[in-house]
C-alpha atoms as a PDB file:
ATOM      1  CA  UNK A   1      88.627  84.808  87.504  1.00  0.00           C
ATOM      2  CA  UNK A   2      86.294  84.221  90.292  1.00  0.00           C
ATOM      3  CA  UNK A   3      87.463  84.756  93.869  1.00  0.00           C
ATOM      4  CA  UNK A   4      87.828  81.463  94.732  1.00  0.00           C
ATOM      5  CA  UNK A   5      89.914  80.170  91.642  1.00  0.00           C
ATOM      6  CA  UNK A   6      91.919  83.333  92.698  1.00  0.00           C
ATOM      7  CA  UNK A   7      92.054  81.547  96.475  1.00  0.00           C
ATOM      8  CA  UNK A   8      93.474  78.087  95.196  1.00  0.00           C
ATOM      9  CA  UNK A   9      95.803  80.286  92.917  1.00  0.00           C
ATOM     10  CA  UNK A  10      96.700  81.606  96.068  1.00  0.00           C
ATOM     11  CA  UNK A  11      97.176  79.116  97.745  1.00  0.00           C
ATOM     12  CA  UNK A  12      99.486  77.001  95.420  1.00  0.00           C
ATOM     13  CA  UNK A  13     101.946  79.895  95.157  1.00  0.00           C
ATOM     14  CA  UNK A  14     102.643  79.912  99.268  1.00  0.00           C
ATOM     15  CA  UNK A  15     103.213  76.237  98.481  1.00  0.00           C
ATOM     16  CA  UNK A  16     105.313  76.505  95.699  1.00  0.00           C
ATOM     17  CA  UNK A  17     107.288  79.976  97.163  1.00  0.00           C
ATOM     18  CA  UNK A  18     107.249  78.919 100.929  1.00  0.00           C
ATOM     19  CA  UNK A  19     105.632  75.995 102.090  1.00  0.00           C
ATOM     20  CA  UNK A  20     105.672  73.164  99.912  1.00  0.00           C
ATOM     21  CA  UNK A  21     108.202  70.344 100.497  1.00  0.00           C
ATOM     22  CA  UNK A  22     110.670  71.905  97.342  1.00  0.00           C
ATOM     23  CA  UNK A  23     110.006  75.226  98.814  1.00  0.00           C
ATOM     24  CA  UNK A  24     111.369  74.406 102.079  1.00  0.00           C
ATOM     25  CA  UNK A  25     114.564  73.135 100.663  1.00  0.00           C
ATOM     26  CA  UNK A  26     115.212  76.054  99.290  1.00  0.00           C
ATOM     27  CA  UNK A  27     117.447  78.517 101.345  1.00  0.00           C
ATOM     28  CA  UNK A  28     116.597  81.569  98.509  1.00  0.00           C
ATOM     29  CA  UNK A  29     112.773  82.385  98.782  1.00  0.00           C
ATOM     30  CA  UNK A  30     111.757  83.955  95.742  1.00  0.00           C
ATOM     31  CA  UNK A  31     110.222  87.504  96.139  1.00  0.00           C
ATOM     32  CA  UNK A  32     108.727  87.366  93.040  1.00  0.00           C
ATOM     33  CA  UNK A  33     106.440  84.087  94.134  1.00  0.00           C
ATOM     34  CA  UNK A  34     105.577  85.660  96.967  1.00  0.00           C
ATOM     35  CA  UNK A  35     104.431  89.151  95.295  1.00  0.00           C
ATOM     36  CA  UNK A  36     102.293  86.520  92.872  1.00  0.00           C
ATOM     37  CA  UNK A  37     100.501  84.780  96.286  1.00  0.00           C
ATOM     38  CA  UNK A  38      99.694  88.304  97.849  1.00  0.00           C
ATOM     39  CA  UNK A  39      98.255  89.548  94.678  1.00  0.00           C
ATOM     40  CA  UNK A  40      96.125  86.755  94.162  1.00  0.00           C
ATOM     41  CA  UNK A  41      95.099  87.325  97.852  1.00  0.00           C
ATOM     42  CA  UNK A  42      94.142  90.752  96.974  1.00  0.00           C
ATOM     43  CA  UNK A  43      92.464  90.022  93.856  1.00  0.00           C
ATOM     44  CA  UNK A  44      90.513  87.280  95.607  1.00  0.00           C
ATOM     45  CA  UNK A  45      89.643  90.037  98.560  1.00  0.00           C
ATOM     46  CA  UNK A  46      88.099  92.319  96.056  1.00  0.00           C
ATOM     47  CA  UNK A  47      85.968  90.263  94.368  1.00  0.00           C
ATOM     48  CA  UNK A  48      84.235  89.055  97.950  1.00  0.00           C
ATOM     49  CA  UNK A  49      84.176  92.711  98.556  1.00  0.00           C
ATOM     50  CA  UNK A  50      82.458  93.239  95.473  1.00  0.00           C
ATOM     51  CA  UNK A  51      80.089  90.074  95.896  1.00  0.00           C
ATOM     52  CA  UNK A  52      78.864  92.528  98.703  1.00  0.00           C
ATOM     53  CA  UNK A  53      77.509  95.069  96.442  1.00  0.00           C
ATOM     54  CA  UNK A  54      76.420  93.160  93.741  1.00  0.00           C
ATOM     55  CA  UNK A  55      72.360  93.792  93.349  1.00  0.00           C
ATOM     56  CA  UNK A  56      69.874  91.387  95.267  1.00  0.00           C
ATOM     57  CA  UNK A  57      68.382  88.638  93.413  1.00  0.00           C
ATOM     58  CA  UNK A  58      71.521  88.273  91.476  1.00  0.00           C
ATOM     59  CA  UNK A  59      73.351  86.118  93.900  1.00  0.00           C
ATOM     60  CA  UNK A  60      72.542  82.517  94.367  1.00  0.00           C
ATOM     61  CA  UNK A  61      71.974  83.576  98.033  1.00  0.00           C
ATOM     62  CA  UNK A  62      68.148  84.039  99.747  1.00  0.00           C
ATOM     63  CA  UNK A  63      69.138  87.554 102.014  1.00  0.00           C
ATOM     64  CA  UNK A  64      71.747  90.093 101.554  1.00  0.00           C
ATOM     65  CA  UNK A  65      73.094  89.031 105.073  1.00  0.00           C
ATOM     66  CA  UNK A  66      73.897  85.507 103.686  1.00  0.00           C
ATOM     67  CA  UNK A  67      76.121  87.120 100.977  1.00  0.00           C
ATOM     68  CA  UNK A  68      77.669  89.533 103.596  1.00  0.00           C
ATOM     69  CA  UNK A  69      78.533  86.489 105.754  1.00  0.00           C
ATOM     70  CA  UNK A  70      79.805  84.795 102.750  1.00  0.00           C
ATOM     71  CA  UNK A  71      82.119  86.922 101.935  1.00  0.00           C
ATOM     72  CA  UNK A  72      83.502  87.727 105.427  1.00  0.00           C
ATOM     73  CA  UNK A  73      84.139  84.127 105.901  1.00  0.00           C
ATOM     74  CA  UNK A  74      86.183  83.989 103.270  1.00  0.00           C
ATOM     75  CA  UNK A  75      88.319  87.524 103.755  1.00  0.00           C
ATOM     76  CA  UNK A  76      88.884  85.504 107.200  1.00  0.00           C
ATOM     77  CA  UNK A  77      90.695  82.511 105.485  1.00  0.00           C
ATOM     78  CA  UNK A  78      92.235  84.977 102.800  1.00  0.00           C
ATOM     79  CA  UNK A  79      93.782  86.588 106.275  1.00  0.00           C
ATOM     80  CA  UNK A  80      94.617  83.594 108.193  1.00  0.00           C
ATOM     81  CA  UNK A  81      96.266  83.121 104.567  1.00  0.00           C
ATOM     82  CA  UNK A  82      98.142  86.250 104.756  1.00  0.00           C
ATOM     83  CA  UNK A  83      99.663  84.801 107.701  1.00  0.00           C
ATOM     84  CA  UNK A  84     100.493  81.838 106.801  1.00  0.00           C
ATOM     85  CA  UNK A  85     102.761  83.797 104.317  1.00  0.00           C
ATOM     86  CA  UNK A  86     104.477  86.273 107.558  1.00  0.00           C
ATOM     87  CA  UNK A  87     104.988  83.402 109.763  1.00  0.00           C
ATOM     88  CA  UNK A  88     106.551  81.248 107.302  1.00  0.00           C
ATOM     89  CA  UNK A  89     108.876  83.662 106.386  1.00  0.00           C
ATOM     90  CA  UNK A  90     110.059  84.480 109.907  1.00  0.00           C
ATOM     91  CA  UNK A  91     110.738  80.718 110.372  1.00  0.00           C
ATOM     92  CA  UNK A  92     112.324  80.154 107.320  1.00  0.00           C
ATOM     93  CA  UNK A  93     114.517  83.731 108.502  1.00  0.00           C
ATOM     94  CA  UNK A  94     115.090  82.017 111.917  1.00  0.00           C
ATOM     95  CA  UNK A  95     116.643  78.777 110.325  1.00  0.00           C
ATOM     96  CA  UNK A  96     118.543  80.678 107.679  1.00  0.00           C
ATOM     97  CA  UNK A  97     119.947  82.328 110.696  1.00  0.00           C
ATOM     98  CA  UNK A  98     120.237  79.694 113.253  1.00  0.00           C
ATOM     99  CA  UNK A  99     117.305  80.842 115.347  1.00  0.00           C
ATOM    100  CA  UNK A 100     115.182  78.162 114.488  1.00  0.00           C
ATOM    101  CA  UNK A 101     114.190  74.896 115.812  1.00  0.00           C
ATOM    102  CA  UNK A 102     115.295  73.342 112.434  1.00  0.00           C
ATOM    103  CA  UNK A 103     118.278  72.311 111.335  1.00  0.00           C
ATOM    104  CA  UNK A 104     120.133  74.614 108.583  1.00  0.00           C
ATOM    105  CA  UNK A 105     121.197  71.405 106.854  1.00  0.00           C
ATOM    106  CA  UNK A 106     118.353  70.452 105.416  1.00  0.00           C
ATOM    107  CA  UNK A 107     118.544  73.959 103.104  1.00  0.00           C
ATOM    108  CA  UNK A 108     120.066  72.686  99.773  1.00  0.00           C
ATOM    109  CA  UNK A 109     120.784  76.009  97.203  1.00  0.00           C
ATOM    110  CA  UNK A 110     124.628  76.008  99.353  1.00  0.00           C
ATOM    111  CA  UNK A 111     125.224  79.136  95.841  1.00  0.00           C
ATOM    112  CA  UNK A 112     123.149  81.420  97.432  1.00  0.00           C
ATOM    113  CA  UNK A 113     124.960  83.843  99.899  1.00  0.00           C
ATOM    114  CA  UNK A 114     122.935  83.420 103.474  1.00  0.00           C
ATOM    115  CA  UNK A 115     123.236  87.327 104.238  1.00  0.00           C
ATOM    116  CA  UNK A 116     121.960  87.936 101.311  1.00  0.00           C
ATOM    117  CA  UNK A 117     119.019  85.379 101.075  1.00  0.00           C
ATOM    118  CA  UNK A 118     118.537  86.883 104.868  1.00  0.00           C
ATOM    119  CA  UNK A 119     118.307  90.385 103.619  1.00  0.00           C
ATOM    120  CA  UNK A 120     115.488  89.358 101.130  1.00  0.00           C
ATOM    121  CA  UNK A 121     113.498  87.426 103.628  1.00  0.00           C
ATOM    122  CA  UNK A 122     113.881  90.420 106.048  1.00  0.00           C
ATOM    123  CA  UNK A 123     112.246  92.769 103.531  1.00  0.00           C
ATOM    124  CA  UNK A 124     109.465  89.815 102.726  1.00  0.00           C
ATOM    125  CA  UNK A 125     109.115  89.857 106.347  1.00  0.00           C
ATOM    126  CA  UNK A 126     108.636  93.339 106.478  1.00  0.00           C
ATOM    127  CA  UNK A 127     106.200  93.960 103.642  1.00  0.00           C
ATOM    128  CA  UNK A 128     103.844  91.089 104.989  1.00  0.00           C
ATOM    129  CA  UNK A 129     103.436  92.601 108.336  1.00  0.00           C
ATOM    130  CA  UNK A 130     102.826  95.830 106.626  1.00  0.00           C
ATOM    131  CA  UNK A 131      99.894  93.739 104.538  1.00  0.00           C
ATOM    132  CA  UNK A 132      99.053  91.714 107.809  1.00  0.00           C
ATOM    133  CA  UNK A 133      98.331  94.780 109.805  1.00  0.00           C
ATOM    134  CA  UNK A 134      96.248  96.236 107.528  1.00  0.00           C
ATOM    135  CA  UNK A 135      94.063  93.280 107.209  1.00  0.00           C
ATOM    136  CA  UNK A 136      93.459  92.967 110.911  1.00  0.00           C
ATOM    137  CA  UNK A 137      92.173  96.061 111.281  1.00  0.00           C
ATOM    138  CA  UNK A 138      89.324  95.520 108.173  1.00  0.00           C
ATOM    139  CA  UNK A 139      89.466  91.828 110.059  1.00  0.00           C
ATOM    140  CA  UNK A 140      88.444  93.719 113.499  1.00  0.00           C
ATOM    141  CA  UNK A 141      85.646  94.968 111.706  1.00  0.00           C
ATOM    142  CA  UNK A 142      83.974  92.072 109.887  1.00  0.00           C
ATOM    143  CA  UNK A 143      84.045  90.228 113.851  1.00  0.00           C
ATOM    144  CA  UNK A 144      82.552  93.753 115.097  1.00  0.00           C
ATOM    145  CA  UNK A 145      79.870  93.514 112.167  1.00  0.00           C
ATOM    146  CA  UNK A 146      79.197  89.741 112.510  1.00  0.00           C
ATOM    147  CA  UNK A 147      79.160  89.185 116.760  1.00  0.00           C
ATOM    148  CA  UNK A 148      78.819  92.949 117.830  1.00  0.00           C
ATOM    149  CA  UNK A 149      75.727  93.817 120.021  1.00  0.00           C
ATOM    150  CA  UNK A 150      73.222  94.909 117.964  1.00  0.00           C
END
């Protein structure tokens, strides 16, 4: 699969798990869903990372440094992707819990126990910081490369 079917793959599981209009209905956010969108993520990340290393003259690209830039543009959306994922989950947390500018009423699954669907986003939460941070830091480093003083 190439990296950017891997993005829209992406990008249609954070709809379907957290940000779609069903999705957001939904007071239980499915872990599982959300494991799928940050693996695609990661999938997609590693095959701009290995567009990178791929020989010259077997890109569709005139210099190296236009595949370089390529691919850091899109490990920035995959990113900005990532936290889509963490901030949607703390909101979704903060209305589950009250915190939230939304109403609770609009959640519909009234079966699933809210400590427990709290619990689950907590650890989602948790995990996509964990992910988040690590990003940042190769993130840091792609801005260095790309507006550092040479």
């Amino acid at each position: 699969m190439s990296g950017y079917a891997d993005q829209q793959l992406a990008c249609r599981l954070i709809n379907k798990a957290l940000t779609g209009p069903a999705a957001k209905r939904r007071r239980h956010v499915s872990a599982e869903a959300v494991e799928q969108a940050w693996e695609a993520l990661e999938a997609c990340w590693e095959e701009f990372e290995a567009l990178q290393h791929v020989p010259f003259g077997q890109t569709p690209y005139a210099t190296e440094d236009e595949v370089i830039r390529f691919s850091d543009g899109w490990k920035i959306f995959l990113f900005e992707a990532q936290n889509v994922i963490l901030k949607s989950l703390e909101q979704r947390l903060a209305d589950l819990t009250g915190e939230g500018s939304a109403a609770r009423a609009h959640i519909l699954d009234s079966g699933v126990d809210p400590s427990a669907a709290a619990i689950n986003i907590s650890r989602l939460i948790e995990i996509s910081r964990s992910k988040c941070e690590v990003k940042t830091r190769q993130i840091f480093d792609i801005v260095r490369r790309h507006v550092g003083s040479r």
